[in-house]
Protein backbone atom coordinates (compact mmCIF):
# COMPACT_ATOMS: atom_id res chain seq x y z
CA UNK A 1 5.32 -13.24 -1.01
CA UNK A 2 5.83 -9.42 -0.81
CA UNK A 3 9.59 -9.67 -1.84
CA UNK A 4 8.71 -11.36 -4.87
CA UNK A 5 6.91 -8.40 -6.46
CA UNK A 6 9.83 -5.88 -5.90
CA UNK A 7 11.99 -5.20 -8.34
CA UNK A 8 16.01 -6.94 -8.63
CA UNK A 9 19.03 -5.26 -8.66
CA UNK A 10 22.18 -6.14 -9.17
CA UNK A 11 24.99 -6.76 -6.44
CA UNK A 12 27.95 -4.92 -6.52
CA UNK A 13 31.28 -4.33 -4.29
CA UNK A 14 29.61 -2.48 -1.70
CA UNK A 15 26.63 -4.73 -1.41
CA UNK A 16 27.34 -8.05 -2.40
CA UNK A 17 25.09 -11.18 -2.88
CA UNK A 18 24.22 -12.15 0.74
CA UNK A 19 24.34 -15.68 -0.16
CA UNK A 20 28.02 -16.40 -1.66
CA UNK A 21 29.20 -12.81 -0.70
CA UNK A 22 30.46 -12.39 -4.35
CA UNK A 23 30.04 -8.55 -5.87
CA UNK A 24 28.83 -9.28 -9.01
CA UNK A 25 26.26 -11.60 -11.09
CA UNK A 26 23.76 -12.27 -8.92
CA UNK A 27 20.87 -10.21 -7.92
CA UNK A 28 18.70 -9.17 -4.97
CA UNK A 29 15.09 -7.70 -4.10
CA UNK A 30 15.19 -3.73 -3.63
CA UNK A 31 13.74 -5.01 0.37
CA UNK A 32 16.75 -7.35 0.37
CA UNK A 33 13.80 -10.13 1.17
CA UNK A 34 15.08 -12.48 -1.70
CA UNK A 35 17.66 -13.37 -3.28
CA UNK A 36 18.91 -15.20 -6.98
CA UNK A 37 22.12 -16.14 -6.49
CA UNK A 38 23.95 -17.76 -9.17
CA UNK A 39 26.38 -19.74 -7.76
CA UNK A 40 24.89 -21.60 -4.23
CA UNK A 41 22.07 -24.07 -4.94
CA UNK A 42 22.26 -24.82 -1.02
CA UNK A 43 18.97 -23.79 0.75
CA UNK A 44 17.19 -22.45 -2.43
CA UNK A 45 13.96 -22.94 -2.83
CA UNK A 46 13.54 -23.31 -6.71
CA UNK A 47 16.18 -22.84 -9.52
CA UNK A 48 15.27 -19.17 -11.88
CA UNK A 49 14.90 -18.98 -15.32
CA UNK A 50 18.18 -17.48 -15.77
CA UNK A 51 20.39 -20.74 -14.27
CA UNK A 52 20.16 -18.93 -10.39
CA UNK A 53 18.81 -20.38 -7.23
CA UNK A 54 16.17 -18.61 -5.25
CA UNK A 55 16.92 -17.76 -1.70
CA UNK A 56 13.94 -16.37 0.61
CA UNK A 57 16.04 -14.65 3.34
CA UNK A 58 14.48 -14.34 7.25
CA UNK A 59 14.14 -11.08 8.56
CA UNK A 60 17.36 -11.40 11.09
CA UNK A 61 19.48 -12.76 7.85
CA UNK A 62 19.24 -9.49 5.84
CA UNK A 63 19.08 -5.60 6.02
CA UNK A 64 17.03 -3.97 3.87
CA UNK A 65 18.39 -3.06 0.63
CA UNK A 66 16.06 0.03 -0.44
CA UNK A 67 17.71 2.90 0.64
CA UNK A 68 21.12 1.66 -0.42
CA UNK A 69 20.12 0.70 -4.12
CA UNK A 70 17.79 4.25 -4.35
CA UNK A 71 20.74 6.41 -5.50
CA UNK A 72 23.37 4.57 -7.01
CA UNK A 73 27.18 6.58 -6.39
CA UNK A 74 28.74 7.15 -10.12
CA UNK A 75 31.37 5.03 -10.80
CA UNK A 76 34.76 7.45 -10.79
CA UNK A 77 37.08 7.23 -13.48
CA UNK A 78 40.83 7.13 -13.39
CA UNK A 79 42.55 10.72 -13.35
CA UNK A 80 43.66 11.98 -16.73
CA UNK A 81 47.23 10.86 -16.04
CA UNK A 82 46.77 7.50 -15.12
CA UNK A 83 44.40 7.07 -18.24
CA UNK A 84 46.61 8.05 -20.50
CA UNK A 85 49.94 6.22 -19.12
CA UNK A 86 47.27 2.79 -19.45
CA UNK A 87 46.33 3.99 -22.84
CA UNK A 88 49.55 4.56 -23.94
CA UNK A 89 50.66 1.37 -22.84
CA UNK A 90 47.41 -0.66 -24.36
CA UNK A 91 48.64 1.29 -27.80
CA UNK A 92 52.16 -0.03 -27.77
CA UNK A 93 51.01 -3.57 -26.64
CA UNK A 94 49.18 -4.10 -29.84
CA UNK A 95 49.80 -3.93 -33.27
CA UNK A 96 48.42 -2.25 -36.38
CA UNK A 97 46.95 -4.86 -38.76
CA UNK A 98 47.88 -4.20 -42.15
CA UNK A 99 44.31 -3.64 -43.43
CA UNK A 100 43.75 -1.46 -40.74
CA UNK A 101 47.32 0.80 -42.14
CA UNK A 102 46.06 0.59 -45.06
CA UNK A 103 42.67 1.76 -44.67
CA UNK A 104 44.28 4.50 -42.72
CA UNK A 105 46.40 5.13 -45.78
CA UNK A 106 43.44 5.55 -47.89
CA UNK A 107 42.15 8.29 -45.45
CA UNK A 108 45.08 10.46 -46.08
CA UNK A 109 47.52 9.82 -43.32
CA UNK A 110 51.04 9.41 -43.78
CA UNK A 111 53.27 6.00 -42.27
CA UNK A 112 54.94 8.98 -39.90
CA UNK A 113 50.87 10.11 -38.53
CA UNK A 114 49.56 6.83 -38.11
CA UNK A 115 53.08 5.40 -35.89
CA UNK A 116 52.23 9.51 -34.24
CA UNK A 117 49.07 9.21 -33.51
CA UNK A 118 49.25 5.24 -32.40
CA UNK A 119 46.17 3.57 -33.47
CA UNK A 120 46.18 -0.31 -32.91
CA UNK A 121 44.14 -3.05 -34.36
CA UNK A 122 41.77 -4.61 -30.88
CA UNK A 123 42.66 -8.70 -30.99
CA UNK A 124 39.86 -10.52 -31.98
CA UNK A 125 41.05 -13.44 -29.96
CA UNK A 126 39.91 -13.64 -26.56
CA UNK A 127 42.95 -15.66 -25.28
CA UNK A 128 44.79 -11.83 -26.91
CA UNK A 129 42.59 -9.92 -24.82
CA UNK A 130 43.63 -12.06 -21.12
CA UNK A 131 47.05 -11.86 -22.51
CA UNK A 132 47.50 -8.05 -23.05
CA UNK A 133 45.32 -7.25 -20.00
CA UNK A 134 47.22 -9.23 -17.37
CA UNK A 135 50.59 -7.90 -18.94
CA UNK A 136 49.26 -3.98 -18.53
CA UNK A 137 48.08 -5.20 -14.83
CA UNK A 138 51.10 -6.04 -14.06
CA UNK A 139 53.02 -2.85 -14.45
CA UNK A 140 49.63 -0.19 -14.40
CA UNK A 141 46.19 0.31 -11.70
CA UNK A 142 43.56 -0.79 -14.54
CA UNK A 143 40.76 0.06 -11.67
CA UNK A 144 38.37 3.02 -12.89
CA UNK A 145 40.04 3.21 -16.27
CA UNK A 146 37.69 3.12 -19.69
CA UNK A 147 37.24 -0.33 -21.27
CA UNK A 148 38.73 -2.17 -18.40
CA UNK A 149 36.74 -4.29 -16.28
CA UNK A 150 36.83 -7.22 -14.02
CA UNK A 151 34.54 -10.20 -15.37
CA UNK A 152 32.23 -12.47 -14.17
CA UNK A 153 35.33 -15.05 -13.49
CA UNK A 154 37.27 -12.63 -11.55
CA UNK A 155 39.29 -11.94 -14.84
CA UNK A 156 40.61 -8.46 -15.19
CA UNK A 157 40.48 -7.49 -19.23
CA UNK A 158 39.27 -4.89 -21.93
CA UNK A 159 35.71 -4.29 -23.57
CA UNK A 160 34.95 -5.97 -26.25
CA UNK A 161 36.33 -8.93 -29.30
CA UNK A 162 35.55 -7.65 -32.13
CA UNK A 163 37.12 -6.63 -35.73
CA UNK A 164 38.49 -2.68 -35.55
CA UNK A 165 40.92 -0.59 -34.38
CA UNK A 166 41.36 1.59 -31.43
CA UNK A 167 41.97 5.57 -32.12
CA UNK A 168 43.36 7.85 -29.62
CA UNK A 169 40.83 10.55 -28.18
CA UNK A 170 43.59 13.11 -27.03
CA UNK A 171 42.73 16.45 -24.90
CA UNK A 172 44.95 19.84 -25.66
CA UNK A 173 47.55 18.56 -24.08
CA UNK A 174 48.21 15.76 -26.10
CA UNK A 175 47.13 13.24 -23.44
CA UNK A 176 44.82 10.19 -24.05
CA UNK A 177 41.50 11.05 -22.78
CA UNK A 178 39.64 8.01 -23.63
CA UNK A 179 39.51 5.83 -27.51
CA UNK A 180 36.96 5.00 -29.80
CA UNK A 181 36.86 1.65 -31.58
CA UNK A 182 36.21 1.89 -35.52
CA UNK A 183 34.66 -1.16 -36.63
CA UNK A 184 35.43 -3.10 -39.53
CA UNK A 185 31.89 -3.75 -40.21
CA UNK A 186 28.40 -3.71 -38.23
CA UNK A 187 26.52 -0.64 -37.24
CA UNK A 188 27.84 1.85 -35.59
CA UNK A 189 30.90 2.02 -37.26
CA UNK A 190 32.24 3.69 -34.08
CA UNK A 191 31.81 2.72 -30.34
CA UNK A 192 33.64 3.97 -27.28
CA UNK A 193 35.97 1.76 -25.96
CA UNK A 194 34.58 1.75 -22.61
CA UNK A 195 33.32 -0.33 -19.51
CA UNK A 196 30.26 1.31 -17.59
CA UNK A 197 28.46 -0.31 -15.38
CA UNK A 198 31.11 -3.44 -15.04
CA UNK A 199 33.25 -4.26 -11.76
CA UNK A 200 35.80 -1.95 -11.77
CA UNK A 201 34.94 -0.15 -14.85
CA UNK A 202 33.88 3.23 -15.89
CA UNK A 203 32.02 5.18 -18.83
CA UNK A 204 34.25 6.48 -21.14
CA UNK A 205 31.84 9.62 -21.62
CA UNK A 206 32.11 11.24 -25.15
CA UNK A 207 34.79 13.64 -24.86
CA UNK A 208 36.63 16.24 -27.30
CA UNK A 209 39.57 15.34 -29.08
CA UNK A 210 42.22 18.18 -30.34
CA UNK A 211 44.58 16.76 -33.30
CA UNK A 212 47.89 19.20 -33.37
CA UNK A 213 46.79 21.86 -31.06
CA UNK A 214 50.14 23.38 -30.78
CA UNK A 215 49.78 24.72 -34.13
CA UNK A 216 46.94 27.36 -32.56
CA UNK A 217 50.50 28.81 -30.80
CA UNK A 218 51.63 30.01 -34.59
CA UNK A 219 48.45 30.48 -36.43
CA UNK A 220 45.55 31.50 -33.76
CA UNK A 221 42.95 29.24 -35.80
CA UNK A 222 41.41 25.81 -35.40
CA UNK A 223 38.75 23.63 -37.28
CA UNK A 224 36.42 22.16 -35.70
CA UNK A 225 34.71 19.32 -37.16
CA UNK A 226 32.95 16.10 -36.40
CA UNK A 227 34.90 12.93 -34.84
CA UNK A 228 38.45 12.33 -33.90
CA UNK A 229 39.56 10.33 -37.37
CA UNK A 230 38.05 12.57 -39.37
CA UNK A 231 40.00 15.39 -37.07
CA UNK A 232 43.20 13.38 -37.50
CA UNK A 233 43.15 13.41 -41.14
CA UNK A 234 42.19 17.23 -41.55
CA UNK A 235 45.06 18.17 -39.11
CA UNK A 236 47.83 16.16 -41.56
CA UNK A 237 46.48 17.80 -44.62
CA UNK A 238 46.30 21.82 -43.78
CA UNK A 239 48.81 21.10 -41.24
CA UNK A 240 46.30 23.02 -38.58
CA UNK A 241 44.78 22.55 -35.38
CA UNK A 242 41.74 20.41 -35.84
CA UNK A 243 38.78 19.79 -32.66
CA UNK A 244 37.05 16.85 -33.28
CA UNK A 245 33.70 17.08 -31.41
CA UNK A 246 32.31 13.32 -31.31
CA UNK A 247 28.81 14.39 -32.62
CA UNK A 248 27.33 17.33 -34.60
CA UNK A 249 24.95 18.13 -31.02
CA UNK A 250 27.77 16.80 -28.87
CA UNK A 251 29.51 19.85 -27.26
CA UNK A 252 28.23 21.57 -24.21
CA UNK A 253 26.43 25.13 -24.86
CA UNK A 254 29.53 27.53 -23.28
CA UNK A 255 31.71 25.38 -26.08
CA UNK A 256 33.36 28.56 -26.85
CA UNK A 257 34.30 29.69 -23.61
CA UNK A 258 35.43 26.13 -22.78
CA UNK A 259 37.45 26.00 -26.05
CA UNK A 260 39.04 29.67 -25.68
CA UNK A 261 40.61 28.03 -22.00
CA UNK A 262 42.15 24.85 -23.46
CA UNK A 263 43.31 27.03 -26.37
CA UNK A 264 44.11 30.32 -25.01
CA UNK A 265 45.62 32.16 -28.17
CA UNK A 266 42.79 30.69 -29.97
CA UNK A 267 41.29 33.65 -32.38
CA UNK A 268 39.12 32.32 -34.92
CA UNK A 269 37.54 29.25 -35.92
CA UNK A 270 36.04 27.25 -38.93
CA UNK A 271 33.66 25.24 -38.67
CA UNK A 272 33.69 22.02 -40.96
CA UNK A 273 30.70 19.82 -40.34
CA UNK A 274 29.33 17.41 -43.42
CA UNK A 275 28.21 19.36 -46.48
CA UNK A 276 25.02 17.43 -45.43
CA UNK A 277 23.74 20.78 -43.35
CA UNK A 278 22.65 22.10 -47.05
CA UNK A 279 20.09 18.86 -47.83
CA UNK A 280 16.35 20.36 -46.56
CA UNK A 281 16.04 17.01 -45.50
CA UNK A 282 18.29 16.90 -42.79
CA UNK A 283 18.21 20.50 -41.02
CA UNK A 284 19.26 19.12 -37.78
CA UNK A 285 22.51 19.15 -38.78
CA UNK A 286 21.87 22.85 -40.23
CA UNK A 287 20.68 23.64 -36.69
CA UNK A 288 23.73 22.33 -34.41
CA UNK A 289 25.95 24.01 -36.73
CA UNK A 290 24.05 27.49 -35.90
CA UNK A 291 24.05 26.43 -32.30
CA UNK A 292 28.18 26.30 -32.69
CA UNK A 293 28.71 29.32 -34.71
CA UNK A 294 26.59 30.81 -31.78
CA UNK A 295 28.53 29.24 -29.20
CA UNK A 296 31.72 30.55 -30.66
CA UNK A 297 30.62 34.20 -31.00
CA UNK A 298 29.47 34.61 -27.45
CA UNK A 299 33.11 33.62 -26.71
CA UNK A 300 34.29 37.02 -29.13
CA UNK A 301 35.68 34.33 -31.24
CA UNK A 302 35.64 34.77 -35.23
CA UNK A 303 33.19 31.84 -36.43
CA UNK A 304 33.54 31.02 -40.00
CA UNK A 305 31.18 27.83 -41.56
CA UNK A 306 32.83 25.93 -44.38
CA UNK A 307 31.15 25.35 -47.72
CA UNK A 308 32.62 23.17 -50.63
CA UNK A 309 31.02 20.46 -53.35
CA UNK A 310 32.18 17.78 -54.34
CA UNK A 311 32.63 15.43 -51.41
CA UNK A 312 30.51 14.83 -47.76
CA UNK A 313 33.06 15.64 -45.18
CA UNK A 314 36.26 18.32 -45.85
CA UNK A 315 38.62 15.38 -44.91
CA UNK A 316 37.36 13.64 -48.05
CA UNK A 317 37.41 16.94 -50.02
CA UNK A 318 41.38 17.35 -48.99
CA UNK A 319 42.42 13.69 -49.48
CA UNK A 320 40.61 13.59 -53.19
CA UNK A 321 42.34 16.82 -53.93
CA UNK A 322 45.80 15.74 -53.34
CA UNK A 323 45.04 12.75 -55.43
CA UNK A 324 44.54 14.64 -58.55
């Protein structure tokens, strides 16, 4: 009864269920000693709580499990280009809802930056999400890619049915790096549209997004701020280079260095996180903005922190502005 105190883990490609040889949904003992497989009743000896079928295996039926399940190999993720070519194609494949263009409206962008930058509304149909992800299989390698995963029924599709749009997380090169889902309602507001830990899948990570870098050519400056949208929007208005870091900590601690090499005639840079950093009550953001300004100074960059009243976020500052 040893094997029933160790702990389960989940098959996988490499090592799948020993009973129906499937790579996913079942589970087996770290000493490979039992097994719950989901789908064979056959030789069980009792059904799980979770709908599975317990399999004792004999010693000359199994290989030990432990040293294969002790360090896990990360998933890789699709190369840059192949992400964005998917991405690209996932964009043009679905439309923009019109309270989604609208609400984009409302932020500031122009019809000519939102058909730019290509946001699309996600279907909140699941028959829409088998029928867009077996037409991008069919011309692009989904394997590896963000948000794209193979399911339990052997189904390749996309993350998630839910009501939001998708936005475009682009690197300074203008390629997609990954997208973020804005949802119409819950919280978060904003998830990564990604698949870790699925078949086939990968973690989108968190990375940077640049809105109009090539204006850093003309004017050596960029803004960096907090979250790709909010990025978007600034870029439109002051017609600038805008970084869009995907939280206020979220930047790695040579972020100068790092941003001086994507940007290379990069000069000087403004920093525009939430007026929020003045309120006592929430220094943390007062203390990741002195951890940037630091970061950009090692780099010999000039660091310059926004201040302004009257809205939260400079994006709402510039959009109620132009209203007036």
């Amino acid at each position: 009864m040893a094997a029933l105190n160790s702990s389960l883990v989940r098959v996988n490609r490499r090592n799948p269920c020993p009973v129906c040889g499937k790579p996913n949904w079942c589970s087996v003992t770290d000493d490979g000693a039992m097994v719950i497989c989901m789908r064979v009743a056959a030789g069980s000896i009792c059904k799980s709580k979770n709908g599975g079928y317990i399999h004792i295996l004999k010693e000359r039926e199994y290989q030990p499990l432990q040293q294969i399940y002790r360090k896990p190999e990360p998933t890789p993720v699709a190369p840059i280009e192949r992400r964005d070519a998917v991405y690209n194609a996932l964009l043009d494949l679905l439309p923009l809802a019109h309270r989604h263009t609208e609400d984009l409206a409302r932020r500031g962008l122009s019809d000519l930056t939102i058909a730019r930058n290509g946001y699309a509304s996600l279907p909140d149909r699941f028959n829409q999400v088998l029928e867009a992800s077996n037409a991008l299989a069919r011309s692009h390698d989904l394997a590896n890619v963000p948000g794209f995963f193979i399911d339990r029924q052997g189904r390749r599709r996309f993350s998630g049915i839910r009501r939001g749009f998708l936005i475009p997380v682009r690197d300074a090169q203008g390629r997609i790096q990954g997208c973020q889902i804005r949802c119409d309602e819950g919280d978060p507001r904003y998830l990564w549209f990604s698949s870790a830990g699925e078949l086939d899948g990968a973690s989108s990570g968190a990375p940077i997004h640049f809105a109009r870098p090539w204006r850093v050519d003309a004017t050596g400056e960029a803004i960096v701020t907090e979250g790709a949208l909010k990025a978007d929007v600034i870029a439109e208005r002051l017609d600038c280079c805008v970084v869009g870091v995907p939280g206020i900590s979220s930047f790695p601690i040579n972020f100068g260095s790092w941003l001086t090499f994507k940007l290379p005639p990069l000069k000087r840079v403004l920093v525009a996180y939430d007026a929020e950093w003045r309120d006592p009550n929430k220094q943390r953001v007062g203390v990741e903005l002195v951890r940037m300004l630091e970061s950009l100074t090692e780099a010999e960059l000039e660091s310059i922190p926004l201040d302004w009243e009257g809205a939260k976020g400079l994006d709402d500052l510039l959009v109620k502005e132009t209203r007036r």
